[in-house]
Structure formats: C-alpha cells, structure tokens
PDB file of N, CA and C in Angstrom:
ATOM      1  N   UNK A   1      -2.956  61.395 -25.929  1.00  0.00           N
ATOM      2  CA  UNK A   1      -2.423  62.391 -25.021  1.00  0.00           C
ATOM      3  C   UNK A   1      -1.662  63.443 -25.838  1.00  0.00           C
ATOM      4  N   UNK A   2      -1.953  64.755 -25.527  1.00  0.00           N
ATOM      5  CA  UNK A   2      -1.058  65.710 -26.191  1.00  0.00           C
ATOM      6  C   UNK A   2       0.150  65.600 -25.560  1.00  0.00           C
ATOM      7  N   UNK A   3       1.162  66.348 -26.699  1.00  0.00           N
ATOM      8  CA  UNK A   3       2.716  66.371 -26.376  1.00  0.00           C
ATOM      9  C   UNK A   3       2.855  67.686 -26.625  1.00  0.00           C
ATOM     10  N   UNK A   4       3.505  68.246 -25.894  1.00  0.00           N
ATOM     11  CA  UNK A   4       4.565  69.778 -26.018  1.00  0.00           C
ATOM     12  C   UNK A   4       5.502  69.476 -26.213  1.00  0.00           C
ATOM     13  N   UNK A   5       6.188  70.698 -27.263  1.00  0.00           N
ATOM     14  CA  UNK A   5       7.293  70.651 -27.804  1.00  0.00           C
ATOM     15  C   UNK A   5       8.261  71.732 -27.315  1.00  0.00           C
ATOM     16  N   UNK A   6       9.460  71.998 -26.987  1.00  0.00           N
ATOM     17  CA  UNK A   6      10.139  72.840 -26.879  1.00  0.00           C
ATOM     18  C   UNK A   6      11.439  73.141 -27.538  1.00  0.00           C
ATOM     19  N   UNK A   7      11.377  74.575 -28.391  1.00  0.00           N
ATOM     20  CA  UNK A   7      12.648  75.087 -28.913  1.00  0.00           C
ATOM     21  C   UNK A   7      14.042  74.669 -27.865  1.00  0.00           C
ATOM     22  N   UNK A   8      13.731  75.438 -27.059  1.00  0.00           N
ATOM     23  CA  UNK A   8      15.064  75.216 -25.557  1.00  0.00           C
ATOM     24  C   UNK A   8      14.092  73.975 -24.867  1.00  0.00           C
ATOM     25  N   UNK A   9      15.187  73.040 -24.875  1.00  0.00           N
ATOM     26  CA  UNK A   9      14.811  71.794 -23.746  1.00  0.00           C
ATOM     27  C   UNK A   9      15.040  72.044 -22.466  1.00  0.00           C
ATOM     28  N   UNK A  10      16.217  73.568 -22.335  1.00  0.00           N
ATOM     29  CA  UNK A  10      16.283  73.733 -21.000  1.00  0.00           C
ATOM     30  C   UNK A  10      15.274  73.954 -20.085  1.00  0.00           C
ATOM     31  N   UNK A  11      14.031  74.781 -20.785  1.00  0.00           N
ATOM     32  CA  UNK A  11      13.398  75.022 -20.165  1.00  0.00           C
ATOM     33  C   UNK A  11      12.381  73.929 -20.229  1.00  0.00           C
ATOM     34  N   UNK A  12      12.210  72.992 -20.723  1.00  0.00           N
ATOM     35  CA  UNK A  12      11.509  72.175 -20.054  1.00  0.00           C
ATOM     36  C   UNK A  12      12.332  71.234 -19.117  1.00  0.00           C
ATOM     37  N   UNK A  13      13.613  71.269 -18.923  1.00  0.00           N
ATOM     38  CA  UNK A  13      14.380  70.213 -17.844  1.00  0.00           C
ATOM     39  C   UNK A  13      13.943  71.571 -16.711  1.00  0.00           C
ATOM     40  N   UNK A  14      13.651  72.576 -16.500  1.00  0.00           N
ATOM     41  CA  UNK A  14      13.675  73.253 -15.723  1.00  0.00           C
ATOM     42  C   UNK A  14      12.047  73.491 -15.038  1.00  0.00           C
ATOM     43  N   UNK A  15      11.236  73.132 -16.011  1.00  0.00           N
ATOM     44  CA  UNK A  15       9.836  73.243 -15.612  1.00  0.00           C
ATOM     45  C   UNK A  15       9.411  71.788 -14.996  1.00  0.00           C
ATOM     46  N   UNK A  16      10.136  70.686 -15.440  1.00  0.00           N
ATOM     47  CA  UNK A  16      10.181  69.423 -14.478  1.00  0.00           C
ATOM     48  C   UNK A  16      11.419  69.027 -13.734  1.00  0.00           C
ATOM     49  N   UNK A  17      11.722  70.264 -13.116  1.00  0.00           N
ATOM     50  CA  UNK A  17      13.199  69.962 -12.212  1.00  0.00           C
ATOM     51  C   UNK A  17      14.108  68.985 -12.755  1.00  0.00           C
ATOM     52  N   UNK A  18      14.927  68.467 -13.501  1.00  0.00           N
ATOM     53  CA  UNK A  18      15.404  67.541 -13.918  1.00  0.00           C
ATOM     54  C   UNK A  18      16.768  67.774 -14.960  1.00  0.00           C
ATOM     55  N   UNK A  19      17.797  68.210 -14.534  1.00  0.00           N
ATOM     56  CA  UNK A  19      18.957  68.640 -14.739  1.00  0.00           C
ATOM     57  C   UNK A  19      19.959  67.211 -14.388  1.00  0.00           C
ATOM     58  N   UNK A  20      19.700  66.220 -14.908  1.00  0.00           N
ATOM     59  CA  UNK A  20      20.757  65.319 -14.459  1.00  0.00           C
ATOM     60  C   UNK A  20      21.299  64.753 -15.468  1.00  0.00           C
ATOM     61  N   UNK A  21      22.579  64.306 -15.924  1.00  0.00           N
ATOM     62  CA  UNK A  21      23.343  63.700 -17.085  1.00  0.00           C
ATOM     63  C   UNK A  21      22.313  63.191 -17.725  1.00  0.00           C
ATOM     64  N   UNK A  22      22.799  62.833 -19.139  1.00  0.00           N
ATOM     65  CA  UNK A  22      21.670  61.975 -19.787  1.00  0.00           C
ATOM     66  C   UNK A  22      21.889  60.569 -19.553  1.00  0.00           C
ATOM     67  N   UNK A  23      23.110  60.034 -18.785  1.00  0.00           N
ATOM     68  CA  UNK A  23      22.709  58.621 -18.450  1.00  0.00           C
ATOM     69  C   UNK A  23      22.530  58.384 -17.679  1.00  0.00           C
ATOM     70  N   UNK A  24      21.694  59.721 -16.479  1.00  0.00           N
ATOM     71  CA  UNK A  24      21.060  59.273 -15.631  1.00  0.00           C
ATOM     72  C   UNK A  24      19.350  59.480 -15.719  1.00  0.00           C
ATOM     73  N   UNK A  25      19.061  59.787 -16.759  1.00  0.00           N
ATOM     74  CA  UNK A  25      17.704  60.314 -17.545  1.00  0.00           C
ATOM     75  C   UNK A  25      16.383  59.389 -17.969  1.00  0.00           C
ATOM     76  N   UNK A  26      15.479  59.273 -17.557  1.00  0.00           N
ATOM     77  CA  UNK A  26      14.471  58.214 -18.264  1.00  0.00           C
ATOM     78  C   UNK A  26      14.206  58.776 -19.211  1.00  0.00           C
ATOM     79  N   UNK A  27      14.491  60.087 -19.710  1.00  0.00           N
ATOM     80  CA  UNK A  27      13.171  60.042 -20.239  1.00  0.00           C
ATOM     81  C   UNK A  27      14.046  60.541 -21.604  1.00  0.00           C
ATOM     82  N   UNK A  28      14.925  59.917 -21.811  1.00  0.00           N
ATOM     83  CA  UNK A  28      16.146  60.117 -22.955  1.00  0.00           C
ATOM     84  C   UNK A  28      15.090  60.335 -24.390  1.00  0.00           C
ATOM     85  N   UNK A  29      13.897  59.056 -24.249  1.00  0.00           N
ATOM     86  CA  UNK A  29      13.479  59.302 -26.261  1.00  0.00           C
ATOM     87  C   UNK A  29      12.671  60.426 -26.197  1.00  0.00           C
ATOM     88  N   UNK A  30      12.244  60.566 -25.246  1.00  0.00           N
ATOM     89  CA  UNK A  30      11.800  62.429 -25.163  1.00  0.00           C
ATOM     90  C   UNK A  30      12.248  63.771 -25.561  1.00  0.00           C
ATOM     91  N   UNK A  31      13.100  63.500 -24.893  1.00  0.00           N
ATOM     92  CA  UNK A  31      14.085  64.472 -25.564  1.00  0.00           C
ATOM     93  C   UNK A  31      15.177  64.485 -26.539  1.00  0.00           C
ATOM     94  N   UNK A  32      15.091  63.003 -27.465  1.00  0.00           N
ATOM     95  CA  UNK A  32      15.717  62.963 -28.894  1.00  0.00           C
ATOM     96  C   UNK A  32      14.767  63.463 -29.181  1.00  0.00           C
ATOM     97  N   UNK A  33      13.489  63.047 -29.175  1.00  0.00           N
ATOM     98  CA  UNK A  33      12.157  63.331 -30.058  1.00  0.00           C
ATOM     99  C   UNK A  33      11.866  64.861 -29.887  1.00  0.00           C
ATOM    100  N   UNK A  34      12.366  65.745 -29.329  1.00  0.00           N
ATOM    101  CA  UNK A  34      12.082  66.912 -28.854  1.00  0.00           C
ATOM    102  C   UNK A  34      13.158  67.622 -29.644  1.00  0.00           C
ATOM    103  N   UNK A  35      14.362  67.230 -29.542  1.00  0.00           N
ATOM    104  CA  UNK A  35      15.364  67.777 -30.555  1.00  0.00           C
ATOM    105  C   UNK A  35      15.036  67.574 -31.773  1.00  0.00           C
ATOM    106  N   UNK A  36      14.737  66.650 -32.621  1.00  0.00           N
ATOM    107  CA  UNK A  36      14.618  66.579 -33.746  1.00  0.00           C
ATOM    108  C   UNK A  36      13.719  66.901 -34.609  1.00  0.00           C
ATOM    109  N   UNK A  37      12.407  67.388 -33.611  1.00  0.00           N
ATOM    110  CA  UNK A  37      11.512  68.391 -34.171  1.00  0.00           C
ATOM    111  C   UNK A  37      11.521  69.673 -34.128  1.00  0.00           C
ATOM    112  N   UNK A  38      11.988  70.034 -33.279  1.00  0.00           N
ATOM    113  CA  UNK A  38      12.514  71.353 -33.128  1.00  0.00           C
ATOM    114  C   UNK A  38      13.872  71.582 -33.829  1.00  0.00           C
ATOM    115  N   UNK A  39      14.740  70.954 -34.244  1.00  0.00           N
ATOM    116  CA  UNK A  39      16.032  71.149 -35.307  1.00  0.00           C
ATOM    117  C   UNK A  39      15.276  71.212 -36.681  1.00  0.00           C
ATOM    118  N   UNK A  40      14.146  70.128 -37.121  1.00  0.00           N
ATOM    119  CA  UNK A  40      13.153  70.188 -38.201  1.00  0.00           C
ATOM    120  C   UNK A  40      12.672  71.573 -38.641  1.00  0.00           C
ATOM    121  N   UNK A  41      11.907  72.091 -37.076  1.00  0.00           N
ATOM    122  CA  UNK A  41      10.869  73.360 -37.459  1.00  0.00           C
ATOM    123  C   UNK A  41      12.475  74.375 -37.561  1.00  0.00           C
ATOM    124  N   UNK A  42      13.648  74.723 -37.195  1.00  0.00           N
ATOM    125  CA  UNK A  42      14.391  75.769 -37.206  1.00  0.00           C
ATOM    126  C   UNK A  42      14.753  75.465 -38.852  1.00  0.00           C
ATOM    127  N   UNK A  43      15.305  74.696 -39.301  1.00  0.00           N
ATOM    128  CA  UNK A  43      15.283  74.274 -40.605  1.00  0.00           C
ATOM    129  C   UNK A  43      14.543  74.618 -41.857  1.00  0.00           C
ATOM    130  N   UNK A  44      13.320  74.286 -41.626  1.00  0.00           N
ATOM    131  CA  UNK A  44      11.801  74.517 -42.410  1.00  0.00           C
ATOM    132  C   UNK A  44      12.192  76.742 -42.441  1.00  0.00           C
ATOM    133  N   UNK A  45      12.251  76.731 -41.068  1.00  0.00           N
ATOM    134  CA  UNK A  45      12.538  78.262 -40.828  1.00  0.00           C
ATOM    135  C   UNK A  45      13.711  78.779 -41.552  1.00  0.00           C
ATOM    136  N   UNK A  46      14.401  78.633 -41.589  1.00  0.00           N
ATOM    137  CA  UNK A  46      15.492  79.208 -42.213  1.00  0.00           C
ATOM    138  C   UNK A  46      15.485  79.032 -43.779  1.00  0.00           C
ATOM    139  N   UNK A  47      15.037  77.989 -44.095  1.00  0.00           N
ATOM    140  CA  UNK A  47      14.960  77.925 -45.422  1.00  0.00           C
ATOM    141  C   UNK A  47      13.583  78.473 -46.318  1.00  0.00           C
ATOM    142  N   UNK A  48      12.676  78.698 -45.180  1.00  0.00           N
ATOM    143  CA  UNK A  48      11.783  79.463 -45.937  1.00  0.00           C
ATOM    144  C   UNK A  48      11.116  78.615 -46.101  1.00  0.00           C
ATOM    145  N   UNK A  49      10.574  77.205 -45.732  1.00  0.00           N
ATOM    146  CA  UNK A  49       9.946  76.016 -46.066  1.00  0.00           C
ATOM    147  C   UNK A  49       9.066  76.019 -45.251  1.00  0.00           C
ATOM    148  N   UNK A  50       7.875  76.373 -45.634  1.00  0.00           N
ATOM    149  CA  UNK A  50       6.314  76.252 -44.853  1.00  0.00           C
ATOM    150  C   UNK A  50       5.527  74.965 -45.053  1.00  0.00           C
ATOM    151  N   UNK A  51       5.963  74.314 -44.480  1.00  0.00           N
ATOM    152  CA  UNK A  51       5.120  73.068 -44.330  1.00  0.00           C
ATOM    153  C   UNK A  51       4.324  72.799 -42.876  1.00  0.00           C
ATOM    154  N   UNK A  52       2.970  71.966 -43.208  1.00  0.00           N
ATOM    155  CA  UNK A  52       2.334  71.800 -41.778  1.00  0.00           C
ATOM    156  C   UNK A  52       3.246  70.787 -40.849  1.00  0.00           C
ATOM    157  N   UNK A  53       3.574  70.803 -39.902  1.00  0.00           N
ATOM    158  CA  UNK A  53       3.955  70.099 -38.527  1.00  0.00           C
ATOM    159  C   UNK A  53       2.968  69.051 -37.754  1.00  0.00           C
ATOM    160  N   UNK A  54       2.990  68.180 -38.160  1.00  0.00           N
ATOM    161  CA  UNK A  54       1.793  67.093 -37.816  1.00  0.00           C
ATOM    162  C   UNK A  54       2.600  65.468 -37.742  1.00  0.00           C
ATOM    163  N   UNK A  55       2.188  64.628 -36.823  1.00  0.00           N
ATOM    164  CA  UNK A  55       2.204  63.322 -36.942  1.00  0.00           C
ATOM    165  C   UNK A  55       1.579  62.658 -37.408  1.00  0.00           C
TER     166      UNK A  55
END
C-alpha cells in the first residue's frame, strides 16, 4: 500500500477530520513516522544533502 507523506501534519489531521489530543489518537505511529521523515527531508534540505528518499 502506498503512504503519503506530509511537511504540515496539520493538513493531513485536517483532510481526515481528526484534531484530537494525541492521547486520544490511534493513529499516534503515523504521525511519529510522518514527523521524522519530513524533519529528515527539511534537514537533507538545508544542508544541501541530496540523497534519494526510499524505504
């Protein structure tokens, strides 16, 4: 199954309605896993580090 990634998570809590604390959240490793690739790619970016983005 493909996965999308998002810079702003807001807008994906906003494209699946879902604005509620994170300990009321299922879907919590989603969105670690969503932060930490996207903190990765801003990183890679700033430093000028072109590497491919792949699992």
């Amino acid at each position: 199954m493909d996965k999308i990634y998002f810079y702003d998570t807001g807008v994906r809590n906003a494209l699946i309605n879902n604005f509620n604390s994170i300990q009321l959240r299922n879907d919590k490793g989603q969105l670690w896993e969503n932060f930490l690739l996207a903190e990765r790619m801003k990183a890679n970016s700033y430093n000028e580090t072109f590497v491919n983005s792949y699992f």
